[in-house]
C-alpha atoms as a PDB file:
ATOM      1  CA  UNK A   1     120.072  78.294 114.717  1.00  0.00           C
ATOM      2  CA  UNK A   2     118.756  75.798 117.050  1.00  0.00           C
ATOM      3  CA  UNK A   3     115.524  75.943 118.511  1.00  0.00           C
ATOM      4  CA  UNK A   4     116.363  77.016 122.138  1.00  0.00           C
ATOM      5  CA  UNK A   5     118.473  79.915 120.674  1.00  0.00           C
ATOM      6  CA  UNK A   6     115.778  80.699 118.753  1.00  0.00           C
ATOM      7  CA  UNK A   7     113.439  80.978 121.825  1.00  0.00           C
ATOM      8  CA  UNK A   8     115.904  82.455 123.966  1.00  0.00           C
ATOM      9  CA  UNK A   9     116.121  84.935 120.897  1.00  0.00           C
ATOM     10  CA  UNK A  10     112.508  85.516 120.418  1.00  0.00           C
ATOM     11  CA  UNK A  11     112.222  85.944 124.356  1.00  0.00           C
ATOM     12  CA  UNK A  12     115.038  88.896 124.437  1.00  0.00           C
ATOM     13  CA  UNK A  13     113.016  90.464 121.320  1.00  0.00           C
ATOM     14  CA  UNK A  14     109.876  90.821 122.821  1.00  0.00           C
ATOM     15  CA  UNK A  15     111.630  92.172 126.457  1.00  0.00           C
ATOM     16  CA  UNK A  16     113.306  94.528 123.869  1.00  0.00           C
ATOM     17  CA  UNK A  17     110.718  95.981 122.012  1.00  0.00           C
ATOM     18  CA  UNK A  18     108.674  96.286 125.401  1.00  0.00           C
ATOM     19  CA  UNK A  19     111.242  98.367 126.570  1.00  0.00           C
ATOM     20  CA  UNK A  20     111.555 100.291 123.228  1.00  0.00           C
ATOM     21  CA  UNK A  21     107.655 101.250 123.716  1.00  0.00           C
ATOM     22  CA  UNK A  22     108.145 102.283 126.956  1.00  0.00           C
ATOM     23  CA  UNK A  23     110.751 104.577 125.863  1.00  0.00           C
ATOM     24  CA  UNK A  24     108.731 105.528 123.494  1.00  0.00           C
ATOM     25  CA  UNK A  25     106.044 106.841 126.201  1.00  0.00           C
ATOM     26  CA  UNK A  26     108.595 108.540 128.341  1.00  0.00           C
ATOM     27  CA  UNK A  27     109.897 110.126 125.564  1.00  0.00           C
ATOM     28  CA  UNK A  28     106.385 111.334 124.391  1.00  0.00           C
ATOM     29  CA  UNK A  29     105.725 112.570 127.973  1.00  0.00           C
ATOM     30  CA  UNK A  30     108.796 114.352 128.521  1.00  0.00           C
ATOM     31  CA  UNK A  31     108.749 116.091 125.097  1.00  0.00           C
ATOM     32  CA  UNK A  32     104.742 117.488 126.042  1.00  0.00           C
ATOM     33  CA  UNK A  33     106.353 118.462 129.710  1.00  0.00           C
ATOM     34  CA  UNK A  34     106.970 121.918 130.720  1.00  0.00           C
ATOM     35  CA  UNK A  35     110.422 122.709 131.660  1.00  0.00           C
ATOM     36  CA  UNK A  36     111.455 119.489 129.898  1.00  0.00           C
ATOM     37  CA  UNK A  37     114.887 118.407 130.383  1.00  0.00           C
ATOM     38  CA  UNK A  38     116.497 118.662 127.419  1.00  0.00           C
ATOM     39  CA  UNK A  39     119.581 116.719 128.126  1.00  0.00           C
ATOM     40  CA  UNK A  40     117.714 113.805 129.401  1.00  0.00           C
ATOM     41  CA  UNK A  41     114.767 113.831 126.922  1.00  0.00           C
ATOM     42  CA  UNK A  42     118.240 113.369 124.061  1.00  0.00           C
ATOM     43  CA  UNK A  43     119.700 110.673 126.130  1.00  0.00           C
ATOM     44  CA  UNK A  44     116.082 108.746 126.012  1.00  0.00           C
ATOM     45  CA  UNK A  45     116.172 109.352 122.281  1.00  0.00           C
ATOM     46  CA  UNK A  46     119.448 108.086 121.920  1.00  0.00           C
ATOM     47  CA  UNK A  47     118.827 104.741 123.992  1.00  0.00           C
ATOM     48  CA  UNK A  48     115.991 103.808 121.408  1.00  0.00           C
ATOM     49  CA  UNK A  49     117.577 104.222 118.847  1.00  0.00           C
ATOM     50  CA  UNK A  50     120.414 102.260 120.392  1.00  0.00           C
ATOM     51  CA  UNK A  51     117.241  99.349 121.244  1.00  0.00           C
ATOM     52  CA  UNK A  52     115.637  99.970 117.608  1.00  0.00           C
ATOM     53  CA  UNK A  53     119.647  98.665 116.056  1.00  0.00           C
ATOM     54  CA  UNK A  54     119.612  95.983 118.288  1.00  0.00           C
ATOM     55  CA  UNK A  55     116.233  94.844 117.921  1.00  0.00           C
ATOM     56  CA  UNK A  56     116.897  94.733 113.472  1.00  0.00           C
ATOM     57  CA  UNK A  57     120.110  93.238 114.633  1.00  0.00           C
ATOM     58  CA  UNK A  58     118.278  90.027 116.636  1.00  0.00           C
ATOM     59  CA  UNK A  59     115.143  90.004 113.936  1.00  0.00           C
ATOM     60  CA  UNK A  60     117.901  89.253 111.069  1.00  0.00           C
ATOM     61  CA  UNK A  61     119.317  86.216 112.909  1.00  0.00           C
ATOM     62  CA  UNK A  62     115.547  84.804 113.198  1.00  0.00           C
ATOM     63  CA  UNK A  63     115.681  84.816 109.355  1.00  0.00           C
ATOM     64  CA  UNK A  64     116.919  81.723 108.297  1.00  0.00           C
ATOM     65  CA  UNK A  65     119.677  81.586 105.794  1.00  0.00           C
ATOM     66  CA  UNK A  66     118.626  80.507 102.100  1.00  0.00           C
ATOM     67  CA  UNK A  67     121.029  78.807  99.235  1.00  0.00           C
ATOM     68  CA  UNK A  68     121.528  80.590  96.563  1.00  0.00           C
END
């Protein structure tokens, strides 16, 4: 990987896991809410999960590859 990939990896990583914690927060103050909406508060859900995937997905390629 060269190093502006990596950067431009790194970069998308931390915009990502921003993102993930504010789903994280929305989620949390959805879930406490009265009257929640269930449908949404399960599409949130599903989203970070979908960012947690893609977040692994990016950290693996900043692991560079070792000979066996």
């Amino acid at each position: 990987m060269q190093v502006q990939d990596h950067a431009e990896t790194a970069q998308l990583l931390a915009e990502l896991r921003l993102e993930h914690r504010d789903l994280d927060a929305a989620i949390n103050q959805l879930a406490s809410a009265i009257g929640r909406d269930e449908l949404q508060l399960t599409r949130l859900k599903k989203r970070k999960l979908l960012l947690k995937d893609h977040i692994a997905r990016l950290e693996s390629k900043l692991i560079p590859d070792l000979d066996a």
